[in-house]
N, C-alpha and C. Protein backbone atom coordinates (compact mmCIF):
# COMPACT_ATOMS: atom_id res chain seq x y z
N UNK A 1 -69.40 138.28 33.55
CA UNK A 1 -68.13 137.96 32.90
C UNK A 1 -68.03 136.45 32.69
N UNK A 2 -67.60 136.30 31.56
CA UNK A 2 -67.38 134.39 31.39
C UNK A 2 -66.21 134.18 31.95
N UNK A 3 -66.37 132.57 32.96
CA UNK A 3 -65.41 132.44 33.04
C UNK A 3 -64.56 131.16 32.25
N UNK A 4 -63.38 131.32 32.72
CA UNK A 4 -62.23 131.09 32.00
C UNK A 4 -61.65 130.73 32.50
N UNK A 5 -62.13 129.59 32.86
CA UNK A 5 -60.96 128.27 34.32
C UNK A 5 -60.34 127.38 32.64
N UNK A 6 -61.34 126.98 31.72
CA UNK A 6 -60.42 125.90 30.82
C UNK A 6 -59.51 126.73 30.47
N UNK A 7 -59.21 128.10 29.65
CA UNK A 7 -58.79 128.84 29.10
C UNK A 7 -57.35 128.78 29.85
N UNK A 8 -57.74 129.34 31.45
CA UNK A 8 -56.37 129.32 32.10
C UNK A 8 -55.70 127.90 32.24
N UNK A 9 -56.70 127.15 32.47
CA UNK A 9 -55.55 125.63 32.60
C UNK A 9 -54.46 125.47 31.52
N UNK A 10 -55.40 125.54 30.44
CA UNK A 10 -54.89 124.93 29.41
C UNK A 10 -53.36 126.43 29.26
N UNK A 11 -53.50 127.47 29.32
CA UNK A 11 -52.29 128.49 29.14
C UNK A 11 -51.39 127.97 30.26
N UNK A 12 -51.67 127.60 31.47
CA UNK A 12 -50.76 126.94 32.43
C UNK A 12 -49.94 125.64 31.84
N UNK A 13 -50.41 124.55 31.22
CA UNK A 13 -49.74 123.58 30.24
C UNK A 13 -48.97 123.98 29.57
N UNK A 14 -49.64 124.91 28.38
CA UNK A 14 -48.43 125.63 27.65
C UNK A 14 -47.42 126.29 28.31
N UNK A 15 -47.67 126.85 28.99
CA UNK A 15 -46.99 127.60 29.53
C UNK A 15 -45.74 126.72 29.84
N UNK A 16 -46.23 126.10 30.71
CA UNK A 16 -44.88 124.75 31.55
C UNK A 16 -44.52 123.60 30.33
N UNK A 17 -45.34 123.67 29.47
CA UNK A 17 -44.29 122.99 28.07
C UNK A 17 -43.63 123.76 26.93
N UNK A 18 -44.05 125.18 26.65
CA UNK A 18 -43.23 125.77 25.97
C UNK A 18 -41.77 126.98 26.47
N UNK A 19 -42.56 127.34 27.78
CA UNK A 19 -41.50 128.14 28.70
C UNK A 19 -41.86 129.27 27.58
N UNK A 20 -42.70 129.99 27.00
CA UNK A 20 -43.07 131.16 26.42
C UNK A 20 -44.28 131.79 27.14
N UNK A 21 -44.41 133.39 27.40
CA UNK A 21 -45.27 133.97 27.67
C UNK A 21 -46.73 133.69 27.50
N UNK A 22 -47.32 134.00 28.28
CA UNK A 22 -49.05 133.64 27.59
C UNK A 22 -49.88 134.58 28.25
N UNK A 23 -50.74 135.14 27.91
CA UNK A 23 -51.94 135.69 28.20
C UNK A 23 -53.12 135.61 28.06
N UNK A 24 -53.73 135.99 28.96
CA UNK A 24 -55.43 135.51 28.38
C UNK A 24 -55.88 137.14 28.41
N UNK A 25 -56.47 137.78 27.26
CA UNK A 25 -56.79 138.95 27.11
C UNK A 25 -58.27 138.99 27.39
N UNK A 26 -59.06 140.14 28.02
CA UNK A 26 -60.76 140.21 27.98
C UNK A 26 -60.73 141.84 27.99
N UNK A 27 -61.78 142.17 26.73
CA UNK A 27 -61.45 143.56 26.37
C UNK A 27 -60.36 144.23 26.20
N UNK A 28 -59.45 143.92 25.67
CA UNK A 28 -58.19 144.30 25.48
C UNK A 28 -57.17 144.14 27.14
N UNK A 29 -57.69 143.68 27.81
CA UNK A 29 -56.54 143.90 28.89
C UNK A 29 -56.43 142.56 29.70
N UNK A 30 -54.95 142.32 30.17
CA UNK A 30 -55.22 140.81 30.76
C UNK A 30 -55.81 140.91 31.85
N UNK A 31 -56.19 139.74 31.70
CA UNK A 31 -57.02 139.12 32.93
C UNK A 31 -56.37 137.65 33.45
N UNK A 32 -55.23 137.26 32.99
CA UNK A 32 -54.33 136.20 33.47
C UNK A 32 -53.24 136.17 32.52
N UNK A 33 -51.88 135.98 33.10
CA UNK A 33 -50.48 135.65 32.09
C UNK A 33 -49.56 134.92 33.19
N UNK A 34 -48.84 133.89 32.69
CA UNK A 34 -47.81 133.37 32.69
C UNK A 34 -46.73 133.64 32.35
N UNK A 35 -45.54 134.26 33.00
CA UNK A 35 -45.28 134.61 34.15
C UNK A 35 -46.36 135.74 34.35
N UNK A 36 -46.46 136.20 35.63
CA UNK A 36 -47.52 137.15 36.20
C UNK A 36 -47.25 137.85 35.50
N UNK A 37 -45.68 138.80 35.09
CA UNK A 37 -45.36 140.04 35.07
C UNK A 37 -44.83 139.71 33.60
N UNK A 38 -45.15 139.84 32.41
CA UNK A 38 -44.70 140.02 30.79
C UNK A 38 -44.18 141.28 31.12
N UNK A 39 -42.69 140.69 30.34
CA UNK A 39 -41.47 141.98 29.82
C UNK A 39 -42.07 142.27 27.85
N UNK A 40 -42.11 143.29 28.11
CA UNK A 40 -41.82 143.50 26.46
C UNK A 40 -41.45 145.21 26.14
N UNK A 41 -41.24 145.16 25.30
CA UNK A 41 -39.77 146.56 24.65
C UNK A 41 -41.64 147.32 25.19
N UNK A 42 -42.26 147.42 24.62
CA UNK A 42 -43.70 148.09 25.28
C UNK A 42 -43.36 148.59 26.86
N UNK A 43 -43.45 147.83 27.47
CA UNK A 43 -43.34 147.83 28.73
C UNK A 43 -42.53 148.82 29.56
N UNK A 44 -41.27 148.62 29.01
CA UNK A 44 -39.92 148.55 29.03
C UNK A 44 -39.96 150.47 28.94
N UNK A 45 -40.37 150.39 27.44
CA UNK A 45 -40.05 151.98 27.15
C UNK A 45 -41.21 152.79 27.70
N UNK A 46 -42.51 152.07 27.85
CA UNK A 46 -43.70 153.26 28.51
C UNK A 46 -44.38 153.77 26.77
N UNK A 47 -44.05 152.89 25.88
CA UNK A 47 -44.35 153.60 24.55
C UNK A 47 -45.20 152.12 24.11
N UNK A 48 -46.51 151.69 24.23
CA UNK A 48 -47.64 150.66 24.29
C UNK A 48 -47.40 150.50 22.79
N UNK A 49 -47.31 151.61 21.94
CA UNK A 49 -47.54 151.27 20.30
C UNK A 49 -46.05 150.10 19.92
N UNK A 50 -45.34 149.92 20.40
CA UNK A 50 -44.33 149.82 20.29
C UNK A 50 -44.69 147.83 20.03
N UNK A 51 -45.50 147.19 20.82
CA UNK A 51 -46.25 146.14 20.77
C UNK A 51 -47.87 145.86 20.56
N UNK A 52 -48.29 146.67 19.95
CA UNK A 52 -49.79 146.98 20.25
C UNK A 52 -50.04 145.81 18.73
N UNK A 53 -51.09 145.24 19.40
CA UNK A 53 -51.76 144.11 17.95
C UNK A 53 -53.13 143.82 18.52
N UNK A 54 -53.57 143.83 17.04
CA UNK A 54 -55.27 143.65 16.72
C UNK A 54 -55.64 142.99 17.43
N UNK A 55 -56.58 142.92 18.80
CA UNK A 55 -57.18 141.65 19.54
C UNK A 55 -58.87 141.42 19.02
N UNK A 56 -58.88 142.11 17.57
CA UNK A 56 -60.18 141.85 17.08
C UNK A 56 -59.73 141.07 15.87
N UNK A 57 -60.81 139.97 15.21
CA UNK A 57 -60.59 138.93 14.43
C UNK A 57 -61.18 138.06 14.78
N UNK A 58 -60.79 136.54 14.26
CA UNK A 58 -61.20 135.24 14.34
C UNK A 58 -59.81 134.68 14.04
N UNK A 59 -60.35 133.32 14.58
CA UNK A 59 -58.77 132.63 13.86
C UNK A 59 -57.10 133.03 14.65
N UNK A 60 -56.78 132.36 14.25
CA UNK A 60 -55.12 132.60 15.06
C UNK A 60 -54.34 133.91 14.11
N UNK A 61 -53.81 134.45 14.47
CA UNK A 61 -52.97 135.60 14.08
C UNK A 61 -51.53 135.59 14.62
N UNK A 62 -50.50 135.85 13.28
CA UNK A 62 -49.36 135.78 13.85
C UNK A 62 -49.06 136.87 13.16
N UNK A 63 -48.31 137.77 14.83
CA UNK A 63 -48.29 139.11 14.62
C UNK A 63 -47.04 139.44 14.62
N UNK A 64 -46.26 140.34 13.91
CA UNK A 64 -44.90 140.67 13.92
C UNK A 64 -44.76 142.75 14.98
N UNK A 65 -44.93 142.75 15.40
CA UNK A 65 -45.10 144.42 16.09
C UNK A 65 -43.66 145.11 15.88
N UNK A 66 -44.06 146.11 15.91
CA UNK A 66 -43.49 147.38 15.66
C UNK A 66 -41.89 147.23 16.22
N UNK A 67 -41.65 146.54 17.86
CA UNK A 67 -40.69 146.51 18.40
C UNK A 67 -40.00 145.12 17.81
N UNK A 68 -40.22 144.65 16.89
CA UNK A 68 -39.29 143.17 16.63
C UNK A 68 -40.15 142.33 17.00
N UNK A 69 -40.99 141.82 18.28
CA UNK A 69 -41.25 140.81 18.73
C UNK A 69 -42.62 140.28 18.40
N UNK A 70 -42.55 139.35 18.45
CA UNK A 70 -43.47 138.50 17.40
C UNK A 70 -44.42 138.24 19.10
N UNK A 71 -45.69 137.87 18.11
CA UNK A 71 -47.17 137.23 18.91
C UNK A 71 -47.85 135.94 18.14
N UNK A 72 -48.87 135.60 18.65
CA UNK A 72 -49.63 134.28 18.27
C UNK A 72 -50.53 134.52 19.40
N UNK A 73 -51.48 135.05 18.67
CA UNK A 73 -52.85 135.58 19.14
C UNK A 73 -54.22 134.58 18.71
N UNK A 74 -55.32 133.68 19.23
CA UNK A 74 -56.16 133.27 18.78
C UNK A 74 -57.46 134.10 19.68
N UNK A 75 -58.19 134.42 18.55
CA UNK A 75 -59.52 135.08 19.24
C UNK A 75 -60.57 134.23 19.70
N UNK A 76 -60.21 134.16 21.10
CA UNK A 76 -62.09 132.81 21.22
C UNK A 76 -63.61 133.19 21.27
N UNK A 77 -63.51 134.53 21.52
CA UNK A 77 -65.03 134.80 20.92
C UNK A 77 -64.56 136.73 20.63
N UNK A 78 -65.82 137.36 20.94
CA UNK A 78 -65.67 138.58 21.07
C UNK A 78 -65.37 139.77 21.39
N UNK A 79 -64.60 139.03 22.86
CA UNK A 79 -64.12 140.18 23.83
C UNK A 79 -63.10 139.37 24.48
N UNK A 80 -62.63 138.07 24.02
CA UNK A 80 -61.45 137.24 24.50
C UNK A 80 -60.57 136.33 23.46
N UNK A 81 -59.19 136.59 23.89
CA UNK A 81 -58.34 135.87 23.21
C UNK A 81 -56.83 135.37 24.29
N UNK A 82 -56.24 134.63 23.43
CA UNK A 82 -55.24 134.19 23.81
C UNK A 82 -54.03 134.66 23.39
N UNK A 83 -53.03 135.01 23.86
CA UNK A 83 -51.86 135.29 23.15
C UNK A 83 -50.54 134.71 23.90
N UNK A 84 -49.85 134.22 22.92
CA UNK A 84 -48.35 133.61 23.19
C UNK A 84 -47.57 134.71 22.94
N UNK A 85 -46.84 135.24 23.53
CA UNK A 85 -45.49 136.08 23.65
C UNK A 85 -45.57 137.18 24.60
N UNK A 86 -44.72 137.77 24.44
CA UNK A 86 -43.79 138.15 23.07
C UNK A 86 -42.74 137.56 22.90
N UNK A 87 -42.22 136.89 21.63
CA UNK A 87 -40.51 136.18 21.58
C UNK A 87 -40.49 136.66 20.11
N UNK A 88 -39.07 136.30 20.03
CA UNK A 88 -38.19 136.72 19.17
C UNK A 88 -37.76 135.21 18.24
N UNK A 89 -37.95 135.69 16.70
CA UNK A 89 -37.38 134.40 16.20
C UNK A 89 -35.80 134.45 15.44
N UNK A 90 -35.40 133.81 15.06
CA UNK A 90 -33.94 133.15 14.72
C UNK A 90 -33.30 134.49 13.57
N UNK A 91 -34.37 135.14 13.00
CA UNK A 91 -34.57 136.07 11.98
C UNK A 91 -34.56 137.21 12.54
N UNK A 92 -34.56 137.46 13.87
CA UNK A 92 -34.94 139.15 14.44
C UNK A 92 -33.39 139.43 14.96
């Protein structure tokens, strides 16, 4: 498994300068988030489709899901990415 000490630092920064969710995804499932425990309507209802977004790609992705709440997903290689949220913008 690669690891992913820069990956987490750097989501710990964000983290403590934006005060928004973060995750570090490997194979679709986390493997580190800020706060430990992400709330999302997913979660919440036991219904996964409800937030479910593409963790395949390149490039940053800004995802709008099913439940309202928005993502900002960047893929860093093949089986890992980053994602900011879930939040809500001024428009939801």
């Amino acid at each position: 498994m690669t690891d992913h000490g820069r990956e987490i630092e750097l989501l710990r920064c964000f983290y403590y300068a934006m005060e928004l969710p973060v995750s570090l995804l490997c194979d679709g499932s986390s493997i580190f988030s800020m706060p430990e425990e992400i709330r999302s309507v997913s979660s919440l209802t036991g219904d996964p489709e409800l937030s479910a977004f593409d963790t395949e790609g390149s490039g940053v992705q800004y995802i709008s899901a099913a439940s309202g709440e928005n993502f900002i997903v960047l893929c860093i290689d093949e089986r890992s990415c980053l994602a900011v949220g879930p939040f809500l913008t001024d428009s939801d």
